[in-house]
Protein backbone atom coordinates (compact mmCIF):
# COMPACT_ATOMS: atom_id res chain seq x y z
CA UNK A 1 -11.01 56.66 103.17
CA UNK A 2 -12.18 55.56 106.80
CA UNK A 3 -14.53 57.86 108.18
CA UNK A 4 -12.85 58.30 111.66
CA UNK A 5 -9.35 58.48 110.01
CA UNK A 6 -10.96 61.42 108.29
CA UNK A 7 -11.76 62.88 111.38
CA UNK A 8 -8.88 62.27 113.28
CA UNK A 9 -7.60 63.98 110.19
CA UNK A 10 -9.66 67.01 110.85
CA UNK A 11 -8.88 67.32 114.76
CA UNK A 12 -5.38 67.27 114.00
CA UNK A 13 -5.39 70.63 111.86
CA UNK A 14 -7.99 71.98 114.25
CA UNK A 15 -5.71 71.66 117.50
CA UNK A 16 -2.43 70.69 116.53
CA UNK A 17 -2.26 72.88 113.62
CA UNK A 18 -4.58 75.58 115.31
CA UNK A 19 -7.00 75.23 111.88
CA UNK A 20 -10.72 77.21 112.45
CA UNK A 21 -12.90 74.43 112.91
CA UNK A 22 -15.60 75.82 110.84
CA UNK A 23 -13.13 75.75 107.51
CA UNK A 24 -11.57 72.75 108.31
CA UNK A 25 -14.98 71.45 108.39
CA UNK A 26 -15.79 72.22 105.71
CA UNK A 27 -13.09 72.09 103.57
CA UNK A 28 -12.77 68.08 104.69
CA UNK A 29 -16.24 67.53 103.34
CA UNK A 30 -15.79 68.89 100.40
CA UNK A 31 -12.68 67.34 99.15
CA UNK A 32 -13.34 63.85 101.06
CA UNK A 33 -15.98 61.51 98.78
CA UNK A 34 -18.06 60.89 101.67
CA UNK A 35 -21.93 59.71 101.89
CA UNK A 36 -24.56 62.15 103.57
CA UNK A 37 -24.66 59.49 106.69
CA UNK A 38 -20.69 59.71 107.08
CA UNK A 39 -20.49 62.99 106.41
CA UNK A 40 -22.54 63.28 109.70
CA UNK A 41 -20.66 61.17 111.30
CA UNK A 42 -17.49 62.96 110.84
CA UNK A 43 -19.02 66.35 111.79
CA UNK A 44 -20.31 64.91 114.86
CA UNK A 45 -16.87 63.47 116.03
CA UNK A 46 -15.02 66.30 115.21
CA UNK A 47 -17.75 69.08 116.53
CA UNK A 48 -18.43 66.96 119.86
CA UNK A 49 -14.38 65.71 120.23
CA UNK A 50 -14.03 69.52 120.64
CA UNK A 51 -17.33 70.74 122.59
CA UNK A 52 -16.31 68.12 125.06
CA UNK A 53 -12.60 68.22 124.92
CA UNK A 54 -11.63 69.32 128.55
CA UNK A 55 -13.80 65.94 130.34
CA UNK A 56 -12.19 63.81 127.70
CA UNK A 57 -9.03 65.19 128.51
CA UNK A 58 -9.37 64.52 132.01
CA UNK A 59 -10.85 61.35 131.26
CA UNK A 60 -8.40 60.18 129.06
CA UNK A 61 -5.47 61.74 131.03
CA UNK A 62 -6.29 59.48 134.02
CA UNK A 63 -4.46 56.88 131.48
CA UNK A 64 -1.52 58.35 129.77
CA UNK A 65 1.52 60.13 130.30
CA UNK A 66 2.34 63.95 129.19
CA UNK A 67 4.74 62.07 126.93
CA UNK A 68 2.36 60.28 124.82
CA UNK A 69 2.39 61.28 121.28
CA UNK A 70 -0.39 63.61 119.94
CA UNK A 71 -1.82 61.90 117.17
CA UNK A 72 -1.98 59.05 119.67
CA UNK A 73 -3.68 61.89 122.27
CA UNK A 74 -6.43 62.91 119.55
CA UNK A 75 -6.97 59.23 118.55
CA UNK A 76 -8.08 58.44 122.13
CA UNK A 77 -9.74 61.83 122.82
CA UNK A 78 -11.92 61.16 119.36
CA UNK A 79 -12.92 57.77 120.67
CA UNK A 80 -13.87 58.53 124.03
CA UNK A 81 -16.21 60.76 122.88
CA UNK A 82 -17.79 57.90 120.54
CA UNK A 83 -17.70 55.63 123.59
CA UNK A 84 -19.46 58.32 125.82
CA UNK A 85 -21.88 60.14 123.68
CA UNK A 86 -22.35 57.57 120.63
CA UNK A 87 -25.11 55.44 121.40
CA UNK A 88 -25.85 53.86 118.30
CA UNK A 89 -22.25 52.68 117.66
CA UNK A 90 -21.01 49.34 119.57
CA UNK A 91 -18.36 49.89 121.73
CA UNK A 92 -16.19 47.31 120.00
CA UNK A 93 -16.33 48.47 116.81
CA UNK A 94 -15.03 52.22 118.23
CA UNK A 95 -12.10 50.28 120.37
CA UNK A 96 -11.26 47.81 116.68
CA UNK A 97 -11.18 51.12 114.57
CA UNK A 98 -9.34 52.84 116.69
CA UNK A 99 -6.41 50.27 116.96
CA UNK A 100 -6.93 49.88 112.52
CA UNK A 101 -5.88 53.92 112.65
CA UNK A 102 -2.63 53.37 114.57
CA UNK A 103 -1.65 51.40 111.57
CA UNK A 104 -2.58 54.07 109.16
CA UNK A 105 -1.09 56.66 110.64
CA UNK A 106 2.08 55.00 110.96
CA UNK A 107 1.79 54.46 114.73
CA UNK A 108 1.75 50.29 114.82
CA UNK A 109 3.53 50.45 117.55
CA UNK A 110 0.87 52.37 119.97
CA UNK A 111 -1.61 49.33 118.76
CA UNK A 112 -1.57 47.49 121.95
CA UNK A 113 -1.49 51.05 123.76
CA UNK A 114 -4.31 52.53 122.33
CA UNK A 115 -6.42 49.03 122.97
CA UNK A 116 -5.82 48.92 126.49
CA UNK A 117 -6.98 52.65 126.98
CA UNK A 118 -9.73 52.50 125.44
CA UNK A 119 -10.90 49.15 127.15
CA UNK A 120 -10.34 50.55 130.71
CA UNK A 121 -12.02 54.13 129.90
CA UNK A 122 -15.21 51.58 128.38
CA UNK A 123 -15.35 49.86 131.63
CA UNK A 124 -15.08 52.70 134.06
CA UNK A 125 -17.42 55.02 132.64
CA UNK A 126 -17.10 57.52 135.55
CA UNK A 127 -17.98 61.21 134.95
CA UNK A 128 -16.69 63.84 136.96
CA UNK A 129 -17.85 64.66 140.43
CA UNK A 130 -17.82 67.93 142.54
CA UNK A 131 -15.69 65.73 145.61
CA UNK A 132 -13.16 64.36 142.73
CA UNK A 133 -11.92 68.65 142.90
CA UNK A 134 -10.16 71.43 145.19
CA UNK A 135 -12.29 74.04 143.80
CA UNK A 136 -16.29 74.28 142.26
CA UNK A 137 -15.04 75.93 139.24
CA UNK A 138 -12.30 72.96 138.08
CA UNK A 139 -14.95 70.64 138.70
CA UNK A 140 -17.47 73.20 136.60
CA UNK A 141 -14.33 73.39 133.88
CA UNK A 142 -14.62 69.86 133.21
CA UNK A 143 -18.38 69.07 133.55
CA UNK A 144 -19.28 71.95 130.97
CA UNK A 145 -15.35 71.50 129.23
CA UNK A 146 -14.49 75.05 129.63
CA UNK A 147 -11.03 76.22 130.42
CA UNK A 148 -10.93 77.21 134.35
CA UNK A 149 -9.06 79.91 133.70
CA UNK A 150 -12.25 81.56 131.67
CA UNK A 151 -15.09 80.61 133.91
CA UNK A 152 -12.62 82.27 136.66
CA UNK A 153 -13.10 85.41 134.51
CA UNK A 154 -16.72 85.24 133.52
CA UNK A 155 -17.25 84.69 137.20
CA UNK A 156 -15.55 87.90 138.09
CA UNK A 157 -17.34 89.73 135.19
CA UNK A 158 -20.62 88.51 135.06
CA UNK A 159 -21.23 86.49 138.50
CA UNK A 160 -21.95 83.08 139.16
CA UNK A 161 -25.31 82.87 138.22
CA UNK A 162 -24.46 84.39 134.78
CA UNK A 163 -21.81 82.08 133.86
CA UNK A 164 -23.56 78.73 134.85
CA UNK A 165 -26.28 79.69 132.50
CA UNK A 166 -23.73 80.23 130.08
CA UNK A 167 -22.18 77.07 131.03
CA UNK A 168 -25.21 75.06 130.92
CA UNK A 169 -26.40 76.51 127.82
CA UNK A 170 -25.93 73.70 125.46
CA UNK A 171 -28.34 73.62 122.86
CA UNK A 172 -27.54 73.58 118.99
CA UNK A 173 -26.95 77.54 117.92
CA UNK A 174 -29.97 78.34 115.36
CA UNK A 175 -29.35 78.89 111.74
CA UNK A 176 -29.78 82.23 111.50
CA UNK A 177 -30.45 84.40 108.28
CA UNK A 178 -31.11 88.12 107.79
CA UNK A 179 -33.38 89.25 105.27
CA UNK A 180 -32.15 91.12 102.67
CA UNK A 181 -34.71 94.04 101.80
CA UNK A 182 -33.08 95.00 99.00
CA UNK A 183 -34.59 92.63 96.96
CA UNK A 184 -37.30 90.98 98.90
CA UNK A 185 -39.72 91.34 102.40
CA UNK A 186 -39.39 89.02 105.96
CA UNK A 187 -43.21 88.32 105.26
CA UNK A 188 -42.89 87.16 101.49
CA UNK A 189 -40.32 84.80 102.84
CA UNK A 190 -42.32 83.70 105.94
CA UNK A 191 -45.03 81.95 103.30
CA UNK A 192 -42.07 78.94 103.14
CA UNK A 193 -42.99 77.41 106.42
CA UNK A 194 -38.92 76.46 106.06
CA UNK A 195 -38.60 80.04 107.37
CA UNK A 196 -39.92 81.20 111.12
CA UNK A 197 -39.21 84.52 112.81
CA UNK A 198 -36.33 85.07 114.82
CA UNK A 199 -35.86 86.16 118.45
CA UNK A 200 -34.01 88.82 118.38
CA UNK A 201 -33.13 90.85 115.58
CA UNK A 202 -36.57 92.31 113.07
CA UNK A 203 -34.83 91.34 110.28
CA UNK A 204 -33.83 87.86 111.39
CA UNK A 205 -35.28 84.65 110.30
CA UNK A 206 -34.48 81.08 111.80
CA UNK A 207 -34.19 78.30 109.04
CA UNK A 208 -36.01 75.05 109.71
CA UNK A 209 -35.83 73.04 106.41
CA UNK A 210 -34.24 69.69 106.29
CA UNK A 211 -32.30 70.52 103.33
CA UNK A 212 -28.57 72.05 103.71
CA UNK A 213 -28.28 75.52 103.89
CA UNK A 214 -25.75 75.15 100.67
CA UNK A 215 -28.75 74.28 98.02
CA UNK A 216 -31.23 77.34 99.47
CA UNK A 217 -32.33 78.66 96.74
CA UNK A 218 -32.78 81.86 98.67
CA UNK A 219 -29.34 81.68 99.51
CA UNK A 220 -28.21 81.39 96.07
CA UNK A 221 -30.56 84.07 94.81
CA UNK A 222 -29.21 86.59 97.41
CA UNK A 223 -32.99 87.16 99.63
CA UNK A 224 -31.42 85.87 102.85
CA UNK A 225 -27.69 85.85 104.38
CA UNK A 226 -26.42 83.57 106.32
CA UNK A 227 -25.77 85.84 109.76
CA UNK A 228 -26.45 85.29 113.78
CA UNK A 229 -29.15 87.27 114.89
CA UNK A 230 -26.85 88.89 117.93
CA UNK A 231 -24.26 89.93 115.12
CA UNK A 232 -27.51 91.61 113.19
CA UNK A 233 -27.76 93.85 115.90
CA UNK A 234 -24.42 96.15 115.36
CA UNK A 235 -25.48 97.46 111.77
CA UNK A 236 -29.19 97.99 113.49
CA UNK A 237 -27.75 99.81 116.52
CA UNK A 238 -25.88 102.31 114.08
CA UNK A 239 -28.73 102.89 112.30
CA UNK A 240 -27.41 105.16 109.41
CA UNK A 241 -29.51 107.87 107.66
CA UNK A 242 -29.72 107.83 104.15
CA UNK A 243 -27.47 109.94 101.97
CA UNK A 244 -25.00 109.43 104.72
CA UNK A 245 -20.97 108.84 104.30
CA UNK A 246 -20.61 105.31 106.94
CA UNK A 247 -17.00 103.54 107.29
CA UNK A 248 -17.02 99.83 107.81
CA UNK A 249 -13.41 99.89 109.56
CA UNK A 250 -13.20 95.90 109.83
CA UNK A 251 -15.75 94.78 107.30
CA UNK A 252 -14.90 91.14 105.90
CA UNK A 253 -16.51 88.88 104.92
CA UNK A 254 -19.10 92.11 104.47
CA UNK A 255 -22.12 90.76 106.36
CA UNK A 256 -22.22 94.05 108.17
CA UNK A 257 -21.70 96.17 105.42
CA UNK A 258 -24.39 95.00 103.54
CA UNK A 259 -27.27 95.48 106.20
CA UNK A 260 -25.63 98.97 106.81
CA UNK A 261 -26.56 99.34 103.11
CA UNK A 262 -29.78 97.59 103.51
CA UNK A 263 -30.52 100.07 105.94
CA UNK A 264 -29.55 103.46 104.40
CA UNK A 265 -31.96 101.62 101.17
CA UNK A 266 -28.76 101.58 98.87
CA UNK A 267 -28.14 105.25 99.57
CA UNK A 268 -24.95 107.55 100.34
CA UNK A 269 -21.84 106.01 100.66
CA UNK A 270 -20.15 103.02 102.67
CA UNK A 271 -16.62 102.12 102.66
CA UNK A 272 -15.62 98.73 103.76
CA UNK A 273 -12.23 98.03 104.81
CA UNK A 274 -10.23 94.85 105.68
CA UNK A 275 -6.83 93.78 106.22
CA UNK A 276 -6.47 91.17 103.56
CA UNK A 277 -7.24 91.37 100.30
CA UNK A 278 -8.61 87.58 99.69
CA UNK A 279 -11.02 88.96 102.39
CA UNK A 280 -12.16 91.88 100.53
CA UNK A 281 -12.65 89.32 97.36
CA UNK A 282 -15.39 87.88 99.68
CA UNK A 283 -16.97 91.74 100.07
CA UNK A 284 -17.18 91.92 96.70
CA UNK A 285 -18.79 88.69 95.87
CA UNK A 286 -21.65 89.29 98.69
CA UNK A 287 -22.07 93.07 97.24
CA UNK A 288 -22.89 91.47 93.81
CA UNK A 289 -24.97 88.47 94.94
CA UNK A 290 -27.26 91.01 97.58
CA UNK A 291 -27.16 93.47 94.58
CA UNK A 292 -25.54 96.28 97.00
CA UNK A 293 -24.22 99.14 94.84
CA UNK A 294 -23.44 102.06 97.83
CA UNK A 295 -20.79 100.32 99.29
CA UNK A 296 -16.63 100.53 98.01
CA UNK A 297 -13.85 98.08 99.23
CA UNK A 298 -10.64 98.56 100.09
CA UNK A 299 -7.46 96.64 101.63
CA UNK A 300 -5.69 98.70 104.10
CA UNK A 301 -4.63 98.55 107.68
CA UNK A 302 -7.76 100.29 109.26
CA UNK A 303 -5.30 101.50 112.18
CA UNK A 304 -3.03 103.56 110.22
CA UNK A 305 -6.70 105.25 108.26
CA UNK A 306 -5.55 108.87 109.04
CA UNK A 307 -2.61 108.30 106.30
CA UNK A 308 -5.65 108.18 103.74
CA UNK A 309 -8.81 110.09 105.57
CA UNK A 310 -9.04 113.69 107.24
CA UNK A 311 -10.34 113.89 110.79
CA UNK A 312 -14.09 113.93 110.92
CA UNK A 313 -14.61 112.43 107.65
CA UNK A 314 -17.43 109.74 108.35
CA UNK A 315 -21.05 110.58 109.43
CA UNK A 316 -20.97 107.33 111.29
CA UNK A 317 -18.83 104.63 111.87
CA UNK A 318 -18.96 100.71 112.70
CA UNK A 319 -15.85 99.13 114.08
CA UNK A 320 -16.92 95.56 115.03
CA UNK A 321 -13.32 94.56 116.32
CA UNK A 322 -11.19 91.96 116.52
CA UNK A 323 -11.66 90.12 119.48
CA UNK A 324 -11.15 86.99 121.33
CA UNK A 325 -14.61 85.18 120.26
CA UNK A 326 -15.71 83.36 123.73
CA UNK A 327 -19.69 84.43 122.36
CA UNK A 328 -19.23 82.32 119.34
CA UNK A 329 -17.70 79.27 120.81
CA UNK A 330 -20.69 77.35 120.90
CA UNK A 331 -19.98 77.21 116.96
CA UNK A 332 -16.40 77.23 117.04
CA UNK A 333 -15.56 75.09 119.78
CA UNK A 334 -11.53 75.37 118.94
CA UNK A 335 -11.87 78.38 120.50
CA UNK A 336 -11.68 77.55 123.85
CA UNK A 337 -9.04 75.16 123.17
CA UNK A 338 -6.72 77.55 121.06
CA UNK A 339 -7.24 80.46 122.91
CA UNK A 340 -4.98 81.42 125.61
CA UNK A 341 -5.21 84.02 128.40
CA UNK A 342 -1.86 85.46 127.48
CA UNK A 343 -3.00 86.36 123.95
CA UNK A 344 -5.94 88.32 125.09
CA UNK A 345 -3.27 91.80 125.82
CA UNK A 346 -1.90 91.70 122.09
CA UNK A 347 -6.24 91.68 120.97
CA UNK A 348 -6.58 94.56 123.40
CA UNK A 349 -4.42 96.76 122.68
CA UNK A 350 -5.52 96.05 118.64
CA UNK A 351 -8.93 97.20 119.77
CA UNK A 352 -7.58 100.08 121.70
CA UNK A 353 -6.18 101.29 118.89
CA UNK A 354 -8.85 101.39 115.98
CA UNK A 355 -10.77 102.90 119.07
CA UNK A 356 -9.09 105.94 118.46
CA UNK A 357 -8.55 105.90 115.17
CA UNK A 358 -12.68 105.71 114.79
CA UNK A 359 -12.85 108.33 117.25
CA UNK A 360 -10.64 110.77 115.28
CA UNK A 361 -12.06 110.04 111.82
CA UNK A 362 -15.87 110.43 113.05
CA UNK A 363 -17.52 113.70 112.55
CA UNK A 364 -19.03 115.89 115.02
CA UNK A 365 -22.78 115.11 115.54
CA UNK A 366 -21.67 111.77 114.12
CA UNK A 367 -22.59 108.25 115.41
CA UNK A 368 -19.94 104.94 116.00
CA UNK A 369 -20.76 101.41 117.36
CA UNK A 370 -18.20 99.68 119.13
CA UNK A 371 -18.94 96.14 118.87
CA UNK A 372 -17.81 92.18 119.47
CA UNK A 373 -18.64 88.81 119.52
CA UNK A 374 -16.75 88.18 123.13
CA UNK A 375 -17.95 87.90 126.86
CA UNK A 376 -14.84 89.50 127.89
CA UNK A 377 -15.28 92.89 129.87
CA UNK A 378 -11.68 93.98 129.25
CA UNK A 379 -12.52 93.76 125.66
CA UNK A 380 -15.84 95.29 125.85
CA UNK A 381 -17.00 97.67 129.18
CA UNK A 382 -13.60 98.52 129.93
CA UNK A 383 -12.47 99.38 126.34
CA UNK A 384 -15.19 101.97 125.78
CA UNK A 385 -14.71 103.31 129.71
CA UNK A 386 -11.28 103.82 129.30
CA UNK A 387 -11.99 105.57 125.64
CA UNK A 388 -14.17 108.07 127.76
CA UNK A 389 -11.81 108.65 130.07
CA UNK A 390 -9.24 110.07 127.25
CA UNK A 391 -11.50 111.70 124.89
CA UNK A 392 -14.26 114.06 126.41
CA UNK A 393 -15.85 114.59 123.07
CA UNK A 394 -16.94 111.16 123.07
CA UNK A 395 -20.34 109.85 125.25
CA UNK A 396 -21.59 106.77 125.65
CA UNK A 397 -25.71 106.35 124.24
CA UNK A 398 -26.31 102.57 125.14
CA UNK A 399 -24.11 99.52 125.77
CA UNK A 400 -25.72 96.32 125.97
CA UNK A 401 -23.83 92.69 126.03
CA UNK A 402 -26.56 89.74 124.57
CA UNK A 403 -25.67 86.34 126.54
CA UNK A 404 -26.07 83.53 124.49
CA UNK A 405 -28.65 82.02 126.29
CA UNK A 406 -30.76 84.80 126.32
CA UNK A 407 -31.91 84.30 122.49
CA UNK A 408 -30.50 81.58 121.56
CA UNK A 409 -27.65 83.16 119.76
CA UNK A 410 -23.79 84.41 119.79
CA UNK A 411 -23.14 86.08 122.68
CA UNK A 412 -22.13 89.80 121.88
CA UNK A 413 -21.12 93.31 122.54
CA UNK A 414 -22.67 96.55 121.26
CA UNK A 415 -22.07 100.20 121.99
CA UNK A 416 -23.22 102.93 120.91
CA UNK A 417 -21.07 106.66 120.79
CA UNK A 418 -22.10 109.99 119.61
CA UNK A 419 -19.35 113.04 118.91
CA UNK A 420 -19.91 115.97 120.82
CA UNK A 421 -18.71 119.35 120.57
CA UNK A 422 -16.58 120.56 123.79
């Protein structure tokens, strides 16, 4: 099958069917007979079709109507980016494949349509400027294809100076892997020159090789995980003794719950708990491949815990929430397209909720990180102020939010509570 057809494929279970790019991704190049050089291809049209989706939008919109069909929409969104950012590919041949898919797809009759777009947006290559908009941040929203109604918020959170650099921050995320100690050391692995330190996290390694991460050997073998250096940091942060009972409230796929373990040396006890149980299937595969033995899974609805645990059951506690995911978007780039502001109240008051819950089942003395991979202060500052304002036998150690430009990773979240007596 036709490469771009593929694609176009792919971008219509990303946005139309609201699909996780990463897994759709994937799961197109696995079932899709495809050469290592097309196999590129695709991931580059689909990955930079979304990264850039708000200036082809406006781009593109300067030559439709709201009424034109979305398949047709995606087609001509797909091949603007190959006309802006495709060097290597003649302009023609984009425009002549393009009009071949119409066919395909059972959309003949947009032929002639989809031509004539694609020949005027070829001859008027005109980016955005600053004068073409009423305000600096619509004309930032489609430079850095962001929606406006998130820089707005950034801007109010974080300042202007912040959210440029967040903005501007366009570099490829690193592949990140965390060591596991269990069954190996950071400088045994560092004699692969494949391997360099990371920039963040002491257990982090950045992976250079040419080769996919899927035939790593040390992948396979269970020495390294595949997990961002920011995200390392909540299981660090916690910092659980040995011997210790810990509770893993929203644990899948277990990446966190098998540093925690890492950390307490295979010691005491963790219990991981997710939602779903195909999730908790994935737990259990990483426990076996790291060779983690201190950890038990369970499926449950980690906001109704008190039905199953006493109050001040768990030494400490991780709850690395649900949340809206605007630090990872460099990677998932469907977030900013699938993610609307209204949403954002029914993830809060989610958080809000295992908040207390954690609070409640943590013992006195005992230690809980609050953490997510968002720049969103409602989910993150305000969540933890407003938990201090309710309970008084919660305080506040450290809070710390890691912009993705800082390291060169997600952008992320962490606090860290202690239980007092009152």
């Amino acid at each position: 099958m036709n490469v771009r057809l593929i694609a176009l494929n792919a971008l219509i279970d990303i946005i139309s069917k609201k699909g996780y790019s990463n897994l759709v991704v994937n799961q197109t190049i696995n079932k899709s007979n495809l050469s290592p050089q097309d196999r590129s291809l695709l991931t580059k049209i689909v990955y930079g079709t979304l990264q850039n989706y708000y200036l082809l939008e406006w781009e593109v919109n300067k030559y439709i109507s709201n009424k034109t069909n979305s398949k047709i929409k995606l087609l001509l969104l797909m091949s603007c980016y190959q006309l802006r950012f495709l060097d290597n590919v003649p302009s023609y041949a984009i425009i002549n494949e393009a009009v071949s898919i119409t066919k395909v797809i059972h959309c003949s009759w947009a032929a002639g349509f989809v031509n004539a777009v694609l020949r005027k947006l070829n001859d008027n290559p005109q980016g955005p400027k600053l004068d073409d908009f009423k305000a600096e941040f619509e004309y930032y929203s489609i430079k850095y294809s962001y929606p406006y109604w998130l820089i707005k918020m950034w801007v109010k959170h974080y300042g202007e100076e912040v959210t440029l650099k967040i903005l501007q921050d366009k570099r490829e995320p690193n592949i990140s892997l965390r060591v596991n100690t269990l069954k190996t050391t950071k400088e045994n692995l560092l004699k692969n020159p494949s391997f360099i330190e990371g920039n963040l996290s002491p257990d982090a390694l950045i992976y250079k090789g040419e080769e996919g991460l899927g035939t790593l050997q040390e992948l396979k073998d269970g020495l390294v995980v595949v997990q961002d250096e920011a995200s390392q940091m909540s299981a660090l942060t916690l910092n659980p003794s040995k011997n210790t009972r810990v509770l893993d409230m929203c644990a899948a796929p277990g990446t966190k719950s098998t540093h925690l373990a890492q950390i307490m040396e295979n010691t005491g006890e963790i219990t991981a708990i997710d939602l779903h149980e195909h999730r908790v299937e994935l737990i259990k595969e990483s426990l076996i491949r790291l060779g983690v033995n201190s950890v038990k899974t369970l499926v449950y609805d980690s906001t109704k815990l008190e039905e199953l645990y006493q109050n001040e059951s768990f030494d400490y506690i991780l709850l690395d929430a649900p949340c809206s995911g605007f630090g990872v978007a460099k990677r998932k780039p469907d977030i900013l397209i699938n993610t609307h502001q209204e949403s954002l109240d029914e993830i809060i008051n989610l958080q809000s909720k295992l908040l207390k819950v954690a609070s409640n089942l943590l013992k006195k003395g005992g230690f809980m990180v609050y953490s997510t991979c968002t720049l969103n202060k409602k989910e993150n500052e305000l969540q933890i102020a407003n938990l201090l304002k309710e309970r008084k036998d919660i305080k506040l150690i450290n809070e710390q939010t890691i912009y993705p430009f800082l390291y060169d990773s997600d952008g992320f979240y962490i606090a860290r509570l202690e239980k007092v007596g009152v």
